[in-house]
C-alpha atoms as a PDB file:
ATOM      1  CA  UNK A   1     133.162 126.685  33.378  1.00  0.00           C
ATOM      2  CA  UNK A   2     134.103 130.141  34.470  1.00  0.00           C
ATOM      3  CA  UNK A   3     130.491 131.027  34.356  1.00  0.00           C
ATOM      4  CA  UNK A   4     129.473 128.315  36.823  1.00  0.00           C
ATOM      5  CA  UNK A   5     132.538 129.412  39.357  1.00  0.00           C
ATOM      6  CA  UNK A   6     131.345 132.785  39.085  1.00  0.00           C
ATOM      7  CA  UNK A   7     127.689 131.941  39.634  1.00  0.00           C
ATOM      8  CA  UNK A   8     128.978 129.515  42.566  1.00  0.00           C
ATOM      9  CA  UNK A   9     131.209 132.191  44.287  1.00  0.00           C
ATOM     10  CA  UNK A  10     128.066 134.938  44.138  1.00  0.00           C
ATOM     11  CA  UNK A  11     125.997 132.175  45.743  1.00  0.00           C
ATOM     12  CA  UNK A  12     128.875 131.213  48.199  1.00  0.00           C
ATOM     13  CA  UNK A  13     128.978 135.277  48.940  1.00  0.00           C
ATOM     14  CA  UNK A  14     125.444 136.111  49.407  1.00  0.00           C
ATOM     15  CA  UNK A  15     124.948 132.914  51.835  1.00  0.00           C
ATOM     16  CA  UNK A  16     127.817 134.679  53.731  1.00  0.00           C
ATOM     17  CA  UNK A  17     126.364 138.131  53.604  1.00  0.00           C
ATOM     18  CA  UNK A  18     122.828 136.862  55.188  1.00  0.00           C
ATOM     19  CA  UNK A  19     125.135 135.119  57.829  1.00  0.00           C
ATOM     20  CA  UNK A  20     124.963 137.403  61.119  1.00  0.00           C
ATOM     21  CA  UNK A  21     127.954 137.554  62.835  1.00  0.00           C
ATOM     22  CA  UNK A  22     127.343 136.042  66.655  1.00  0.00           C
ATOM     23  CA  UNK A  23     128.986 138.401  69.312  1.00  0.00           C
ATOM     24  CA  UNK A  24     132.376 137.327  70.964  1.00  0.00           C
ATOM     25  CA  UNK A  25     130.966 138.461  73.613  1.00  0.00           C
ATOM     26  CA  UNK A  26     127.741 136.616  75.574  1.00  0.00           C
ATOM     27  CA  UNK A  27     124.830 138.543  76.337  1.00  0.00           C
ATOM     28  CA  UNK A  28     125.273 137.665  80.545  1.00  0.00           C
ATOM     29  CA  UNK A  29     128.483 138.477  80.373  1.00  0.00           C
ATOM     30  CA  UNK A  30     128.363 142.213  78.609  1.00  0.00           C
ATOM     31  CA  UNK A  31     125.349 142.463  81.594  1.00  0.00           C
ATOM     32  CA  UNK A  32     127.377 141.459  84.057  1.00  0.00           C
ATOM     33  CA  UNK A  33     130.130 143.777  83.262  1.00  0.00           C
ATOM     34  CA  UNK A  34     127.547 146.591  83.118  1.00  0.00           C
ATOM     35  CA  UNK A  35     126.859 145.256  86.786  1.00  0.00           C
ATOM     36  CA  UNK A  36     129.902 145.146  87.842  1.00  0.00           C
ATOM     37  CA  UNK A  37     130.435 148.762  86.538  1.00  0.00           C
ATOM     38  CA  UNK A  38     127.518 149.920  88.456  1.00  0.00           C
ATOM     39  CA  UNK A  39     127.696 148.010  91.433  1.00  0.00           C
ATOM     40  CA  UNK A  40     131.512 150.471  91.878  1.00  0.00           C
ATOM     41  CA  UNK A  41     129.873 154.023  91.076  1.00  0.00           C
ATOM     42  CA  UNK A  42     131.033 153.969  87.462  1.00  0.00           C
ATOM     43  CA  UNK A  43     127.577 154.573  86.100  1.00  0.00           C
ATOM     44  CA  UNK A  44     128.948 156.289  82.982  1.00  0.00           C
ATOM     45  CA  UNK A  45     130.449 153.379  81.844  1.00  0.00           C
ATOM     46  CA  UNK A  46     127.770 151.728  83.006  1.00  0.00           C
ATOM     47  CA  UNK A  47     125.472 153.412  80.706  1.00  0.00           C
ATOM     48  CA  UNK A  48     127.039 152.350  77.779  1.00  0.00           C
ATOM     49  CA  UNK A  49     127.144 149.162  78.544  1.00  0.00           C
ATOM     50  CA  UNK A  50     123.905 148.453  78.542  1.00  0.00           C
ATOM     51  CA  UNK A  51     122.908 150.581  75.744  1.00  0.00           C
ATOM     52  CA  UNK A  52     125.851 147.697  74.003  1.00  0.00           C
ATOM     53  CA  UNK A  53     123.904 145.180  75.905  1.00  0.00           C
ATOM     54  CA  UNK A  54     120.621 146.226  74.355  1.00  0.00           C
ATOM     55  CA  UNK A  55     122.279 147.804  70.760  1.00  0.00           C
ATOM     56  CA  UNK A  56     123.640 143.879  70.444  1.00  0.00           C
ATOM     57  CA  UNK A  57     121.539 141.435  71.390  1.00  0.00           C
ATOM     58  CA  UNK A  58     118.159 139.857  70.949  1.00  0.00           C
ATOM     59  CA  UNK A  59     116.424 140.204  73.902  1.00  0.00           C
ATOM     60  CA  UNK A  60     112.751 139.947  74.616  1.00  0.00           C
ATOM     61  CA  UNK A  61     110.549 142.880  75.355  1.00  0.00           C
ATOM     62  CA  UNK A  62     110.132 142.928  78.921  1.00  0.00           C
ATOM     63  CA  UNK A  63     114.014 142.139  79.453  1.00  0.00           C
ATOM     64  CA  UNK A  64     114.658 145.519  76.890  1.00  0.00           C
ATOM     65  CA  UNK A  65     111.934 147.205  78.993  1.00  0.00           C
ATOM     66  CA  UNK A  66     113.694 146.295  82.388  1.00  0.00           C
ATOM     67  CA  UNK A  67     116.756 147.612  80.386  1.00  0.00           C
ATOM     68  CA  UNK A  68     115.943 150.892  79.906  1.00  0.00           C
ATOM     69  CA  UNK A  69     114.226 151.405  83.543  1.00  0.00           C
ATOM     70  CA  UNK A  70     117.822 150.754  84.746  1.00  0.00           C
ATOM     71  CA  UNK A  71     119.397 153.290  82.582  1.00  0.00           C
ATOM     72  CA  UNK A  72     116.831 156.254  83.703  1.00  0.00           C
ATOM     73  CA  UNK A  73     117.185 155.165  87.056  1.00  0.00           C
ATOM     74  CA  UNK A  74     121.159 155.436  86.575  1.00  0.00           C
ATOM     75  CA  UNK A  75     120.684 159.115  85.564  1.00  0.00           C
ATOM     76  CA  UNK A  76     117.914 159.843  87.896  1.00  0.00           C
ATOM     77  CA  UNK A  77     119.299 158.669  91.628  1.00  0.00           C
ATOM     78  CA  UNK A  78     122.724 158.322  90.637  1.00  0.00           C
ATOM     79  CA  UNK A  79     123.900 160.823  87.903  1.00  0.00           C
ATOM     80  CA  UNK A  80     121.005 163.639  88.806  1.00  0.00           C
ATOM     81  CA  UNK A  81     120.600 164.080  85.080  1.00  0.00           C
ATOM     82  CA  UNK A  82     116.970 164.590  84.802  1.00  0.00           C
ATOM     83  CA  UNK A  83     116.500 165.385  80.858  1.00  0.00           C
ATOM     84  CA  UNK A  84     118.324 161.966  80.469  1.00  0.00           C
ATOM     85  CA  UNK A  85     116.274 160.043  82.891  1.00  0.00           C
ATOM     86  CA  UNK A  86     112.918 161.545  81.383  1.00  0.00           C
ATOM     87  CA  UNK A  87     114.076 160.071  77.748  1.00  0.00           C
ATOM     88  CA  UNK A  88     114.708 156.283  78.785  1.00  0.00           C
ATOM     89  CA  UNK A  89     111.338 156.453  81.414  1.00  0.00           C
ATOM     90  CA  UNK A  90     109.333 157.570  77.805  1.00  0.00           C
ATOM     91  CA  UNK A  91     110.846 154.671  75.906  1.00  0.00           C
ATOM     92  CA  UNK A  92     109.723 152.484  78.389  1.00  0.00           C
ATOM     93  CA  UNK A  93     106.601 153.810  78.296  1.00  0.00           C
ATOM     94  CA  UNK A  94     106.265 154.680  74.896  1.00  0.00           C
ATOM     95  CA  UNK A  95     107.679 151.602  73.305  1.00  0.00           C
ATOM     96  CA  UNK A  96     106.953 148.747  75.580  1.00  0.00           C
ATOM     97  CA  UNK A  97     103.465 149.771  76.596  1.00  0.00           C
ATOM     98  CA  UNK A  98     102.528 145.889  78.332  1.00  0.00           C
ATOM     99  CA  UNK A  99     105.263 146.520  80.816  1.00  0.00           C
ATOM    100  CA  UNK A 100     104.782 145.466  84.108  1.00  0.00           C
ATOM    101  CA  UNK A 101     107.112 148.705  85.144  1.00  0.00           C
ATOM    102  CA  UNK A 102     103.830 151.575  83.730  1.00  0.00           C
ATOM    103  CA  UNK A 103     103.115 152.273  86.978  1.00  0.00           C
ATOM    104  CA  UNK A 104     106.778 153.111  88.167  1.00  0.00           C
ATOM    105  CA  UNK A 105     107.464 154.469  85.319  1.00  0.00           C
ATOM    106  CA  UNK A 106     104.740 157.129  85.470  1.00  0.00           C
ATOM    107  CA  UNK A 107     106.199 157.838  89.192  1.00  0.00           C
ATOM    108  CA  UNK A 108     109.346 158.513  87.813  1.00  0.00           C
ATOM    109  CA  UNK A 109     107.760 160.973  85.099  1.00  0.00           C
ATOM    110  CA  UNK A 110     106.266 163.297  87.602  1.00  0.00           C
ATOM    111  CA  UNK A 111     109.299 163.056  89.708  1.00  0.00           C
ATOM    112  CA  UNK A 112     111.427 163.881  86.750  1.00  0.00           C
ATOM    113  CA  UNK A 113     109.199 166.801  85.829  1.00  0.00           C
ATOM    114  CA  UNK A 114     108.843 168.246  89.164  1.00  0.00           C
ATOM    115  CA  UNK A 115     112.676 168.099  89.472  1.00  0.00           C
ATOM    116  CA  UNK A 116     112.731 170.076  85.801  1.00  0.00           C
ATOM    117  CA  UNK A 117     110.323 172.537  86.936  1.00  0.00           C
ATOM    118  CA  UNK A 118     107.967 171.454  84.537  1.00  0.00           C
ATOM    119  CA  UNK A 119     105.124 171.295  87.174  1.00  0.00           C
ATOM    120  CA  UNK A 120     101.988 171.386  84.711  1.00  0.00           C
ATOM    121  CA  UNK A 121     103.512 168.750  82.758  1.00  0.00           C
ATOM    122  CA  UNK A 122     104.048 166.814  85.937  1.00  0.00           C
ATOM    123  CA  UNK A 123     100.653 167.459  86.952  1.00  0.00           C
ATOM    124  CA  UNK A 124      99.144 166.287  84.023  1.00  0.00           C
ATOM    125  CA  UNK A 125     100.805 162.880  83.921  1.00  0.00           C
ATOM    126  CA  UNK A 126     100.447 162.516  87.880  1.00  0.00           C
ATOM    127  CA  UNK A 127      96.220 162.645  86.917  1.00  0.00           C
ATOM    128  CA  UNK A 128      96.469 160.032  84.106  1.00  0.00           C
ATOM    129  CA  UNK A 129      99.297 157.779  86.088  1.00  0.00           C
ATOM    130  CA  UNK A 130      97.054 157.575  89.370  1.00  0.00           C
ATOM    131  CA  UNK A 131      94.205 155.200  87.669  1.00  0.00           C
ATOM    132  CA  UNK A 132      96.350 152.490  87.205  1.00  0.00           C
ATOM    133  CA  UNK A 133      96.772 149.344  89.094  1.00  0.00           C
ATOM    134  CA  UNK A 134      99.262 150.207  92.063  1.00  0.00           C
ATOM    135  CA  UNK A 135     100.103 146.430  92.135  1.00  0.00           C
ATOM    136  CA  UNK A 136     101.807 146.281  88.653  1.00  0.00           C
ATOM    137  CA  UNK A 137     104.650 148.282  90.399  1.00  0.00           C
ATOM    138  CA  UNK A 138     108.030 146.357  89.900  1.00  0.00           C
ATOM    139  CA  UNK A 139     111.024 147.946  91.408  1.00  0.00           C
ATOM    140  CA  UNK A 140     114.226 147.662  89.687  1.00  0.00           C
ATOM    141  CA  UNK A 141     117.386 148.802  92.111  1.00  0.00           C
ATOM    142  CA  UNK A 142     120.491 146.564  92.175  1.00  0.00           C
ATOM    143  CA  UNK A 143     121.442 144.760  95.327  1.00  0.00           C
ATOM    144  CA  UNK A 144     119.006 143.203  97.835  1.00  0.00           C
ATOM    145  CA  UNK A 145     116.156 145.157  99.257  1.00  0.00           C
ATOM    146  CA  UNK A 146     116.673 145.759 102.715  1.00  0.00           C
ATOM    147  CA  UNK A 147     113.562 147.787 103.548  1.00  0.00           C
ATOM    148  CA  UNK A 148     110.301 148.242 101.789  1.00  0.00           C
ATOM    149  CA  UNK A 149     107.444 150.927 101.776  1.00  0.00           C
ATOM    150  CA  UNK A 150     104.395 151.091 100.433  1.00  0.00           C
ATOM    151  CA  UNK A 151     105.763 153.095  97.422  1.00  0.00           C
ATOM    152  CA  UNK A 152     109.233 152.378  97.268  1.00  0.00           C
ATOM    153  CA  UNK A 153     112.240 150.014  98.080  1.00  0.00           C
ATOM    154  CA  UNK A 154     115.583 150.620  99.399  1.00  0.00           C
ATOM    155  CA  UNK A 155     118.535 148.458  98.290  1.00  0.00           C
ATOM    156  CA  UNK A 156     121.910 147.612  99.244  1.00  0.00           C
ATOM    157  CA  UNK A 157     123.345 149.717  96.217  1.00  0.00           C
ATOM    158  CA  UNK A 158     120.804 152.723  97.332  1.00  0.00           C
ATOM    159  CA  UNK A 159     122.604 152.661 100.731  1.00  0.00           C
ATOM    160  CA  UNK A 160     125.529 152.058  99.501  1.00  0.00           C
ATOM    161  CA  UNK A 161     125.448 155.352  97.478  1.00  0.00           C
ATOM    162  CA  UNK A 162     123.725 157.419  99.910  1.00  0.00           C
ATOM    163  CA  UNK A 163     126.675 156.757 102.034  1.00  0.00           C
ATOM    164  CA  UNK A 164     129.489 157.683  99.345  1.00  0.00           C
ATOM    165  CA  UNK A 165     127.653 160.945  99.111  1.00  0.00           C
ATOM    166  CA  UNK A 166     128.519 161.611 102.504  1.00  0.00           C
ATOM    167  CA  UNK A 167     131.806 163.846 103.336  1.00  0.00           C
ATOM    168  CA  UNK A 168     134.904 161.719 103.529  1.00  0.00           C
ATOM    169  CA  UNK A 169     135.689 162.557 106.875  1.00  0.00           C
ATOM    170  CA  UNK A 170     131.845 161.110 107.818  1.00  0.00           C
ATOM    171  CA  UNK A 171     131.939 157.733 106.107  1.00  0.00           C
ATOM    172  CA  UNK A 172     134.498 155.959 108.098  1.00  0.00           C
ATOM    173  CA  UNK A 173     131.801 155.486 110.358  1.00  0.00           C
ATOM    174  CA  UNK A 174     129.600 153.522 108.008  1.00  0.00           C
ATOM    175  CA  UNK A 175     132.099 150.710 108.064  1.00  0.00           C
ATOM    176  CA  UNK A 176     130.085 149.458 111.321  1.00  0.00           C
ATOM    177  CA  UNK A 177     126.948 147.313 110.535  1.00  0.00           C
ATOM    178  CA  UNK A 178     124.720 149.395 113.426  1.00  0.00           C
ATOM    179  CA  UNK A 179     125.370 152.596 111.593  1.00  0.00           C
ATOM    180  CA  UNK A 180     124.145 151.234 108.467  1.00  0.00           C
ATOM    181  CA  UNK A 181     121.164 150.285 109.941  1.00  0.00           C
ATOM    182  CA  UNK A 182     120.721 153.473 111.902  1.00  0.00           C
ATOM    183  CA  UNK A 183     121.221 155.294 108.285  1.00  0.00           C
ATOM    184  CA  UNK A 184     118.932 153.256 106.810  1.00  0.00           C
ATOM    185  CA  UNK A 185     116.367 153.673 109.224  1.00  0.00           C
ATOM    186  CA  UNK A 186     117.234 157.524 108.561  1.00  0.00           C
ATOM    187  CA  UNK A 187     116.952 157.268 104.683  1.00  0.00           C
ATOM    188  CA  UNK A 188     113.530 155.598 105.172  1.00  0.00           C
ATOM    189  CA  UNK A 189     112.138 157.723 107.617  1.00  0.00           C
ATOM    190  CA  UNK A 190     112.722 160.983 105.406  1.00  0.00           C
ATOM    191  CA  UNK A 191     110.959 159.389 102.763  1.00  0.00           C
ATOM    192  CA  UNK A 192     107.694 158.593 104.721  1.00  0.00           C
ATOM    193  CA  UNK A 193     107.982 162.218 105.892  1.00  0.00           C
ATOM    194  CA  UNK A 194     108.235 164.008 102.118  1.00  0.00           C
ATOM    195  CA  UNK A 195     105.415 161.876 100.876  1.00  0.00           C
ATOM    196  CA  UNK A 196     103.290 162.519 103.697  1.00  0.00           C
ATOM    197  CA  UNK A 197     104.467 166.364 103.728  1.00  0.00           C
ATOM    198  CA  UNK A 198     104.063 166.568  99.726  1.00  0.00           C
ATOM    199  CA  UNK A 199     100.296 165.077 100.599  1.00  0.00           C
ATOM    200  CA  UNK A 200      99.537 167.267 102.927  1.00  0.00           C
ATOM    201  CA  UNK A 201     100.571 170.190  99.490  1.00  0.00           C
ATOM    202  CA  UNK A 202     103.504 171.497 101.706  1.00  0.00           C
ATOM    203  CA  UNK A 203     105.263 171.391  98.179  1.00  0.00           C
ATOM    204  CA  UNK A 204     103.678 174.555  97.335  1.00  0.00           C
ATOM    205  CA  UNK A 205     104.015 176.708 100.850  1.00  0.00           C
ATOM    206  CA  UNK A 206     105.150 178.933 100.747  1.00  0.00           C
ATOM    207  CA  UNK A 207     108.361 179.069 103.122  1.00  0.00           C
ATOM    208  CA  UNK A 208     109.640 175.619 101.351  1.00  0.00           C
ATOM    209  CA  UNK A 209     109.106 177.784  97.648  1.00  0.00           C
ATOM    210  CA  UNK A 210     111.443 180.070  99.290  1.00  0.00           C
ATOM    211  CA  UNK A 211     113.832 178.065 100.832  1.00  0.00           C
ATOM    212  CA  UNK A 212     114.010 175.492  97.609  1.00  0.00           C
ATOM    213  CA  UNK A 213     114.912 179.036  96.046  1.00  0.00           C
ATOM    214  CA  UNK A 214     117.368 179.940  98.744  1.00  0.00           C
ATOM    215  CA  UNK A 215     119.181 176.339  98.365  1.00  0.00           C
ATOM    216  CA  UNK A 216     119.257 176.308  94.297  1.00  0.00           C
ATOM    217  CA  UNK A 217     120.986 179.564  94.508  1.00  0.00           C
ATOM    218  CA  UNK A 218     123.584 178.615  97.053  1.00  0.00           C
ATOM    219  CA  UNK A 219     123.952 174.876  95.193  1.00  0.00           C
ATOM    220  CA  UNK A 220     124.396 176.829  91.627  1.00  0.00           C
ATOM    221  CA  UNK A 221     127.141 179.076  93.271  1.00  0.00           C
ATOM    222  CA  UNK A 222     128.870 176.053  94.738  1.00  0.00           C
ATOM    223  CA  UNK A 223     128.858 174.480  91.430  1.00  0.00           C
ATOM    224  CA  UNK A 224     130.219 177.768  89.781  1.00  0.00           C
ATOM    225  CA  UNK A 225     132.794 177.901  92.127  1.00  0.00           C
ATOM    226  CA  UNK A 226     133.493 174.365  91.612  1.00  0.00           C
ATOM    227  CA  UNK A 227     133.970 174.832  87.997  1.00  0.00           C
ATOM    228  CA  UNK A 228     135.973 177.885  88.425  1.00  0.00           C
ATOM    229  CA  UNK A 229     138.657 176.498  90.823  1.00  0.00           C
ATOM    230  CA  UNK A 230     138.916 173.113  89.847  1.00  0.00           C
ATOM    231  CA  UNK A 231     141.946 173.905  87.462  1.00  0.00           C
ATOM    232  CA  UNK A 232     143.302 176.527  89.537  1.00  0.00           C
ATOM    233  CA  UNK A 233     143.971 173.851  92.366  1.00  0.00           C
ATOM    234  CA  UNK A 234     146.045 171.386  90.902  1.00  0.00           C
ATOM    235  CA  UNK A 235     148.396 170.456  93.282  1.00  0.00           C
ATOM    236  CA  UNK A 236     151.833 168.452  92.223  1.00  0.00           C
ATOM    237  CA  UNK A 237     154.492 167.190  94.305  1.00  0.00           C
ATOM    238  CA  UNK A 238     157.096 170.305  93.597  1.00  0.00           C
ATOM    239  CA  UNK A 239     154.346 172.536  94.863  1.00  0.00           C
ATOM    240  CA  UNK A 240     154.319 170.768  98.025  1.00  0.00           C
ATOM    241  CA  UNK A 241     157.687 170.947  98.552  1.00  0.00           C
ATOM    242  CA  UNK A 242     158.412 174.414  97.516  1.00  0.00           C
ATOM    243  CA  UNK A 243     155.175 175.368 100.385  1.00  0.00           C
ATOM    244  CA  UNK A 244     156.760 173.428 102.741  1.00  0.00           C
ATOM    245  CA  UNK A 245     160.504 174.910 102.233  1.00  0.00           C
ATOM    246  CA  UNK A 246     158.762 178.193 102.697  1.00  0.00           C
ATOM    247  CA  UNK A 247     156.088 177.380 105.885  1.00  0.00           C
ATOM    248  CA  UNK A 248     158.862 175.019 107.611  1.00  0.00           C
ATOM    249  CA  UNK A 249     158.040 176.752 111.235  1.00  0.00           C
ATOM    250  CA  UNK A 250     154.603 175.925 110.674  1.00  0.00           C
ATOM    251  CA  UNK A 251     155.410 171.977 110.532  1.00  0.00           C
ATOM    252  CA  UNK A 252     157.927 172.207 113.716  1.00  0.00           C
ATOM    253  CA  UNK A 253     157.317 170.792 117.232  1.00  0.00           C
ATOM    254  CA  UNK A 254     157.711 173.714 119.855  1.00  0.00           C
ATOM    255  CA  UNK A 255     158.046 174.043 123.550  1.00  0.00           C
ATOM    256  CA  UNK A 256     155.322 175.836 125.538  1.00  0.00           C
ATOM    257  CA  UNK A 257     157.434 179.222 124.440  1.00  0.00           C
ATOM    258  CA  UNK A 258     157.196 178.926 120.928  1.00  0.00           C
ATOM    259  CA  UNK A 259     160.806 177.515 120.668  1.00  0.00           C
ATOM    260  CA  UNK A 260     161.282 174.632 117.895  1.00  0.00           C
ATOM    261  CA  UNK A 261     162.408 171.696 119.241  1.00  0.00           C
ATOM    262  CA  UNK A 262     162.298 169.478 116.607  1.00  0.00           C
ATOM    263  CA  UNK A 263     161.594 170.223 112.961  1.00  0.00           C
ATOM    264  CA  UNK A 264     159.557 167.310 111.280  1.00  0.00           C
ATOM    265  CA  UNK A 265     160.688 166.154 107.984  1.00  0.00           C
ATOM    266  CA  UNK A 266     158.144 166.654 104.497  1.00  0.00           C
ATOM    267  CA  UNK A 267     157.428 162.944 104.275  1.00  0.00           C
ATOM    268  CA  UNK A 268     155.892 163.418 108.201  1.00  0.00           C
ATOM    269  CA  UNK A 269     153.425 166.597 107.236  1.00  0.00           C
ATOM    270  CA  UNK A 270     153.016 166.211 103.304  1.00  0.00           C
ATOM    271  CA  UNK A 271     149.583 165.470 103.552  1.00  0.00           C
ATOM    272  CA  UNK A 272     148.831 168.312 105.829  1.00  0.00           C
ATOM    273  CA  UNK A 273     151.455 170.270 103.429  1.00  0.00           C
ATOM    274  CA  UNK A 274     149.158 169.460 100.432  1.00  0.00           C
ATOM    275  CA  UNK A 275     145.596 170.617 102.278  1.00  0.00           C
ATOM    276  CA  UNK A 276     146.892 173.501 103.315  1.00  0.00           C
ATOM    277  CA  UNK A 277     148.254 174.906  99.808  1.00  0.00           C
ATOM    278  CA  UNK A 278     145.524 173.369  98.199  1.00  0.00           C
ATOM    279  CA  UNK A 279     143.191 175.541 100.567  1.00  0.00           C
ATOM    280  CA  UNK A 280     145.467 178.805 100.289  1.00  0.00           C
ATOM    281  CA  UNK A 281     145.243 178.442  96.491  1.00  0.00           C
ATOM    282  CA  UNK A 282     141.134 177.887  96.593  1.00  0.00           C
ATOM    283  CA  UNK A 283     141.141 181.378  98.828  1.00  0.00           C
ATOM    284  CA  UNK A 284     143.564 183.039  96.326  1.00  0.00           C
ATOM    285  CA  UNK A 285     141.018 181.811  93.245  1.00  0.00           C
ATOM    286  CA  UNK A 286     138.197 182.811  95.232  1.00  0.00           C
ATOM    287  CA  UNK A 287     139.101 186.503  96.182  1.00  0.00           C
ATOM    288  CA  UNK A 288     140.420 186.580  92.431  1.00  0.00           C
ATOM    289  CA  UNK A 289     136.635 185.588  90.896  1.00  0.00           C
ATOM    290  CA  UNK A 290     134.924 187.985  93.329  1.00  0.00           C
ATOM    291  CA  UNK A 291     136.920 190.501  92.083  1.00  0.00           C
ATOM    292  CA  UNK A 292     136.338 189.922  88.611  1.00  0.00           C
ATOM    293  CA  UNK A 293     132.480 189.562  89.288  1.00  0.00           C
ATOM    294  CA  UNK A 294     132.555 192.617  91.151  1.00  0.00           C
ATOM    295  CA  UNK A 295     134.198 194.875  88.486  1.00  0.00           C
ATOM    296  CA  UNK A 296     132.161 193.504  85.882  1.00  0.00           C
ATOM    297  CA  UNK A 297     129.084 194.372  87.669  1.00  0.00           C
ATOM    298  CA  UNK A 298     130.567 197.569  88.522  1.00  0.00           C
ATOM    299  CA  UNK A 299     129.470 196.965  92.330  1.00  0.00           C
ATOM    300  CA  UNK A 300     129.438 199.271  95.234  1.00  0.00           C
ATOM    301  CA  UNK A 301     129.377 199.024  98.348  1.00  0.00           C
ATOM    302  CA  UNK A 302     127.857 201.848 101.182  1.00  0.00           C
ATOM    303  CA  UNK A 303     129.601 200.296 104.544  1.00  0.00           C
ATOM    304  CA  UNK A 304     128.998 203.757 106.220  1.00  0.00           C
ATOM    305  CA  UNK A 305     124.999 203.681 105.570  1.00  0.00           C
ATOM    306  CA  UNK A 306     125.530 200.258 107.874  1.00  0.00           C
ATOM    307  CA  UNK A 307     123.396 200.825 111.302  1.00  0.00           C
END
């Protein structure tokens, strides 16, 4: 008898074992989430979500395919993470070879290389890319298209973002529907110039070499700098108030003759308060790096040789 329980509960077990466990979760709605997370800049988070969406869930090949494209187009307009964006366009490529997205996806390889400085590489795929059928191009943006050229669309969510790149100060004016069609005019237009200047081989003249030099240096200082101040910067509420205690005359109301006539009250100028220490302490972590660099280097300068 006990034999027969024991042979029942191994058979009860191993019936349980080959049972897969459905997700709580349904497959549209662990997309939509990734969506959702994309459609609001979080493309981090969006990411992962649909490597979950595709790590979880049977999905056919061309809906895995379509998959991936999103996630190297994630890194590559949105993140700028080239290295990233050149691994999911290969698994595309690589893995789902009857894809309908080949052709953009051997676009985006060149582009990717190009933007790695990988030129021969880039080269070499642009040669084997260029034989295949132009109409097999699917595009694969969020939002609706809301212009199209003969190589590329332009989406709601690529406007969108083009616009939150923009200085705060400068997108305030994007909340009118003109503007956003003026921009997007804009956007489109400087597309149809690049590919007709990179056809023309302006990519390799010799002023652009230079000043695509000139602007990686200045961008890799900026994002030095960046790096190097961000945690010098911090700015809490007691530092505001302490600046403020200290730079009241500079927050007063005054008469023609420099008399105060009214002192306004922190709650009136905090924000100002704020930008201005944040800005004195950005200036104070500057001068301090450029010293540092400077000694380091052991730099001199010869102002009398000046003419």
């Amino acid at each position: 008898m006990k034999k027969i329980l024991l042979i029942s509960s191994l058979f009860l077990l191993l019936i349980a074992c080959g049972k897969q466990e459905q997700p709580r979760i349904s497959a549209e709605a662990r997309l939509n989430l990734a969506n959702a997370y994309y459609t609001n800049g979080l493309y981090e988070a969006s990411v992962q979500e649909y490597l979950t969406y595709l790590k979880t869930y049977a999905l056919k090949d061309a809906r895995r395919a379509n998959t991936f494209f999103t996630i190297a187009n994630i890194y590559f307009d949105r993140l700028h993470d080239y290295e990233k964006a050149l691994e999911y366009y290969f698994k595309v490529k690589y893995l789902y070879p009857q894809s309908t997205l080949q052709t953009e996806v051997g676009k985006k390889l060149v582009n990717c290389l190009e933007r790695l400085q990988k030129s021969g590489d880039a080269q070499r795929i642009y040669e084997k890319e260029a034989a295949l059928d132009k109409n097999q191009v699917k595009e694969n943006r969020p939002g609706k298209v809301l212009a199209k050229t003969s190589t590329r669309t332009f989406t709601q969510g690529d406007l969108d973002f083009e616009i939150s790149q923009l200085p705060v100060y400068m997108r305030d004016a994007f909340e009118d529907k003109k503007k956003k069609e003026e921009f997007l005019q804009q956007l489109v237009l400087q597309e149809l110039l690049y590919d007709s200047a990179k056809r023309q081989g302006l990519d390799k003249d010799k002023d652009v070499l230079e000043g695509a030099f000139r602007a990686k240096k200045g961008l890799m200082a900026d994002k030095l700098l960046q790096q190097e101040l961000k945690d010098k910067v911090k700015i809490e509420a007691r530092d505001v108030e302490l600046y403020y205690e200290a730079h009241k005359d500079k927050y007063a109301e005054k008469d023609k003759k420099g008399k105060v006539i009214r002192q306004k009250p922190l709650r009136e100028v905090q924000q100002q308060a704020a930008q201005d220490l944040s800005l004195e302490r950005q200036q104070q972590a500057y001068q301090e790096l450029a010293q540092r660099l400077m000694k380091a280097e052991d730099v001199q300068f010869f102002n009398n040789r000046i003419r």
